[in-house]
Protein backbone atom coordinates (compact mmCIF):
# COMPACT_ATOMS: atom_id res chain seq x y z
CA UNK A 1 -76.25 131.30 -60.90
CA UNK A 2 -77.89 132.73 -57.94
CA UNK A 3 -76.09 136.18 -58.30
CA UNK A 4 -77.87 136.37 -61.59
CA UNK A 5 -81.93 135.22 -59.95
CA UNK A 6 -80.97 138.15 -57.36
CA UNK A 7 -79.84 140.91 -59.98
CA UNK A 8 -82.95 139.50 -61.73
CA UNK A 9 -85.03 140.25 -58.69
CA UNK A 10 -83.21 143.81 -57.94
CA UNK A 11 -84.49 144.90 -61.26
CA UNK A 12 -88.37 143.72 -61.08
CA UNK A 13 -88.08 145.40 -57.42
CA UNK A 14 -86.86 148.37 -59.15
CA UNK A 15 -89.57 148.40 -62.05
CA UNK A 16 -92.62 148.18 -58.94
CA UNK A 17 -90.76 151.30 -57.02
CA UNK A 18 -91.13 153.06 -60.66
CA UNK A 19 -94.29 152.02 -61.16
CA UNK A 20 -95.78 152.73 -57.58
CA UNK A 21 -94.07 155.56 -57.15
CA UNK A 22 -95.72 156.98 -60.63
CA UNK A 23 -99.02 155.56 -58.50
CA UNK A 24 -98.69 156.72 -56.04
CA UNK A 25 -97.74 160.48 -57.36
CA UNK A 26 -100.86 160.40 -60.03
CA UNK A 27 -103.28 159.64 -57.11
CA UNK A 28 -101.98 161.84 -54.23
CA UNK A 29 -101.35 158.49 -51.81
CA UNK A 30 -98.68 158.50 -49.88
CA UNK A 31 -97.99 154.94 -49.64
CA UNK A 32 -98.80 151.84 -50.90
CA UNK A 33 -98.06 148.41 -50.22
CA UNK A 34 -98.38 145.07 -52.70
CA UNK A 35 -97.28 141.80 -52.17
CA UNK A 36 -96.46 139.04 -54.68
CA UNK A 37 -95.29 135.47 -54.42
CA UNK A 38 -94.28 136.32 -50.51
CA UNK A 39 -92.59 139.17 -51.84
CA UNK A 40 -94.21 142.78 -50.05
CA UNK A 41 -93.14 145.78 -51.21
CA UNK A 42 -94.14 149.45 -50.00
CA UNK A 43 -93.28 152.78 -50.94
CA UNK A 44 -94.16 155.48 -49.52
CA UNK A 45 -93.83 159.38 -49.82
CA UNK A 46 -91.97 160.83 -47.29
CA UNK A 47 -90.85 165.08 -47.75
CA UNK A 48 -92.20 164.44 -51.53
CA UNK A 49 -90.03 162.00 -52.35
CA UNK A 50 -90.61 157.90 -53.06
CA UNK A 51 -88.72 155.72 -50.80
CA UNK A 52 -88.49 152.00 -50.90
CA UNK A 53 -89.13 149.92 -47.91
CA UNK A 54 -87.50 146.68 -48.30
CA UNK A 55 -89.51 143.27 -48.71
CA UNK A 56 -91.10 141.72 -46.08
CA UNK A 57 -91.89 137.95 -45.47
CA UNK A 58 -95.91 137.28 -45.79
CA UNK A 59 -96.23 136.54 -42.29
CA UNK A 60 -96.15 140.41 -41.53
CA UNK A 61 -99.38 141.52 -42.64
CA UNK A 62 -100.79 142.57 -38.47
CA UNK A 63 -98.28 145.39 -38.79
CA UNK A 64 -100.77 146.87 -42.06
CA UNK A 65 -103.73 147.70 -40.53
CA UNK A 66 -101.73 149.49 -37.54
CA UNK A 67 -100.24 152.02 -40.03
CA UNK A 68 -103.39 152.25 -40.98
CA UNK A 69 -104.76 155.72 -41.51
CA UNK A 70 -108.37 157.00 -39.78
CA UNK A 71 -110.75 156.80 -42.72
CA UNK A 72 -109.69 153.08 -43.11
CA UNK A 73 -110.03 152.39 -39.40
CA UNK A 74 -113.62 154.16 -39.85
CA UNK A 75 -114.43 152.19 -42.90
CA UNK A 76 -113.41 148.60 -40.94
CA UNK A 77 -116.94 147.38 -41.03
CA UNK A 78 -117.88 148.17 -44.73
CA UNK A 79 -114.98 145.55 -45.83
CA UNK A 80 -116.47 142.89 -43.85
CA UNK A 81 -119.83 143.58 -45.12
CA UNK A 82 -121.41 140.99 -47.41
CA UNK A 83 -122.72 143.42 -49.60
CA UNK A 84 -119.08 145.17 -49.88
CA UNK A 85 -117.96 146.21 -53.75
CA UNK A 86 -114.65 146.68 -53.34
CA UNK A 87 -112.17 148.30 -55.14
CA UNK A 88 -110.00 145.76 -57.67
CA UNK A 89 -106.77 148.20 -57.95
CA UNK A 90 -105.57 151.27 -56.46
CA UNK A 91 -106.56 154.66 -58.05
CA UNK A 92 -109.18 157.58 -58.23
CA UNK A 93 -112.78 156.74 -58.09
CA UNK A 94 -115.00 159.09 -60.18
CA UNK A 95 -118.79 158.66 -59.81
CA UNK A 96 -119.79 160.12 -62.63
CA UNK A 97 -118.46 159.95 -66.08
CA UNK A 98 -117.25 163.40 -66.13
CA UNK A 99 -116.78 166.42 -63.87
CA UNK A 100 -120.69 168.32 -63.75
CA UNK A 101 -122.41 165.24 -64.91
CA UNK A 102 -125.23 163.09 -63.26
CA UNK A 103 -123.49 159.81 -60.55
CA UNK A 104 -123.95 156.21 -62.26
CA UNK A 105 -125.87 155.78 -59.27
CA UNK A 106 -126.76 157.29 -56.00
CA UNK A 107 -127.82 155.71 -52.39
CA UNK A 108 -130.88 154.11 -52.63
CA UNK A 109 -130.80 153.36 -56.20
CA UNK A 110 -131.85 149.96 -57.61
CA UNK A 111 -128.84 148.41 -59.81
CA UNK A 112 -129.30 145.40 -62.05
CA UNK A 113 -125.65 143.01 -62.14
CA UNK A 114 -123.19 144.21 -64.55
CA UNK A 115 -124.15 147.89 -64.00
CA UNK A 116 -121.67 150.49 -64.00
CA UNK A 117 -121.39 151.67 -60.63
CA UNK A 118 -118.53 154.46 -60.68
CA UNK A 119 -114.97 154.07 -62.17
CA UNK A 120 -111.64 153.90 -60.87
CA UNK A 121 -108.97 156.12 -63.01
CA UNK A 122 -105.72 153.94 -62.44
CA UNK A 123 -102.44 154.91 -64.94
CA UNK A 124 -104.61 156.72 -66.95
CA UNK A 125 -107.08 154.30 -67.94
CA UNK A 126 -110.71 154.67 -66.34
CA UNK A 127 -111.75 151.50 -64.90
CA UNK A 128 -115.82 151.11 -65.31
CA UNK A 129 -116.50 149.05 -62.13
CA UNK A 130 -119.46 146.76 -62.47
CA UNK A 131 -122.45 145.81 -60.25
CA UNK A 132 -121.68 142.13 -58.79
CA UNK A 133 -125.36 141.28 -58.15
CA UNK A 134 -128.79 143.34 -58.51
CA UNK A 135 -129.88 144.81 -55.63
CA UNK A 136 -130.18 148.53 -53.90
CA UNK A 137 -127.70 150.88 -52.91
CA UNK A 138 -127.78 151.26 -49.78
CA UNK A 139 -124.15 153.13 -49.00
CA UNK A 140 -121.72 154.89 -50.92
CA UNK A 141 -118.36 154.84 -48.76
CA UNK A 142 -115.84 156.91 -51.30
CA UNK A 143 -116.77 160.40 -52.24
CA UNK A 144 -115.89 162.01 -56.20
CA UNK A 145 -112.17 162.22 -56.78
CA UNK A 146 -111.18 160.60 -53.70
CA UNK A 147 -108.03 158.43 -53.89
CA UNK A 148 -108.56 154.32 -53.16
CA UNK A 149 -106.78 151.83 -52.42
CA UNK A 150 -106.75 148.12 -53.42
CA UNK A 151 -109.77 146.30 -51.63
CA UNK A 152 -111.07 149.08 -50.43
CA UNK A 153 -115.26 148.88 -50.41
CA UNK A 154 -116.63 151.70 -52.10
CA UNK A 155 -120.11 151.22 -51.83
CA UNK A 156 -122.62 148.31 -50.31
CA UNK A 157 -125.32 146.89 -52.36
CA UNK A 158 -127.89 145.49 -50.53
């Protein structure tokens, strides 16, 4: 019976490769990482292709924020800011609603909670993501168009 729980397994593996992989070549990453009931799974794009890294137990996670790239390193603070909206899934944050138009907001701005802040374009669906709390602006970490990653802060309200 086991044979059948790890063919099982093989194939939800191989649906998350598809799907990241798709991710991963909509949003111009080159790797991402996600990690389900102790399962973690990364693929990453290596000479333009997708490859599969195989699962690693949960107890791995110090080796993440090594392979880290620069901007993360440089945004380090921002995720352990209080004030910290963070991204809630990995895709393309737009800050305004379309290309030439005004931002939702800018630094400095006053938002009220449940404002619409930017969005985050993931499969093809744009995201609106929503002011936490009211308060003001005082940092926007992502720039138009730029690629994110789950958790990532993308701006500080204050």
């Amino acid at each position: 019976m086991s044979d059948k729980k790890d063919h099982k397994d093989h194939g939800l593996e191989a649906a998350w490769i598809r799907e990241l992989a798709g991710i991963l070549e909509e949003t111009g990453l080159t790797e991402i990482e996600i990690e389900k009931d102790n399962t973690r799974l990364r693929v990453s794009r290596q000479g333009g292709l997708a490859a599969y890294a195989a699962p690693a137990p949960a107890a791995a996670p110090a080796a993440t924020p090594a392979a880290s790239s620069q901007p993360a390193a440089a945004s380090a603070p921002a995720e352990s800011h209080p004030g910290a909206v963070k991204s809630p899934m990995v895709g393309t944050a737009y800050l305004s609603p379309s290309p030439g138009a005004d931002p939702f907001v800018r630094e400095g701005a006053q938002v009220s909670e449940g404002q619409t802040l930017m969005i985050v374009e993931a499969m093809k669906t744009m995201n609106p993501i929503a002011a936490p709390r009211a308060g003001k602006v005082t940092k926007i970490i992502v720039s138009d168009a730029q690629p994110v990653e789950f958790d990532e802060p993308l701006l500080i309200i204050e």
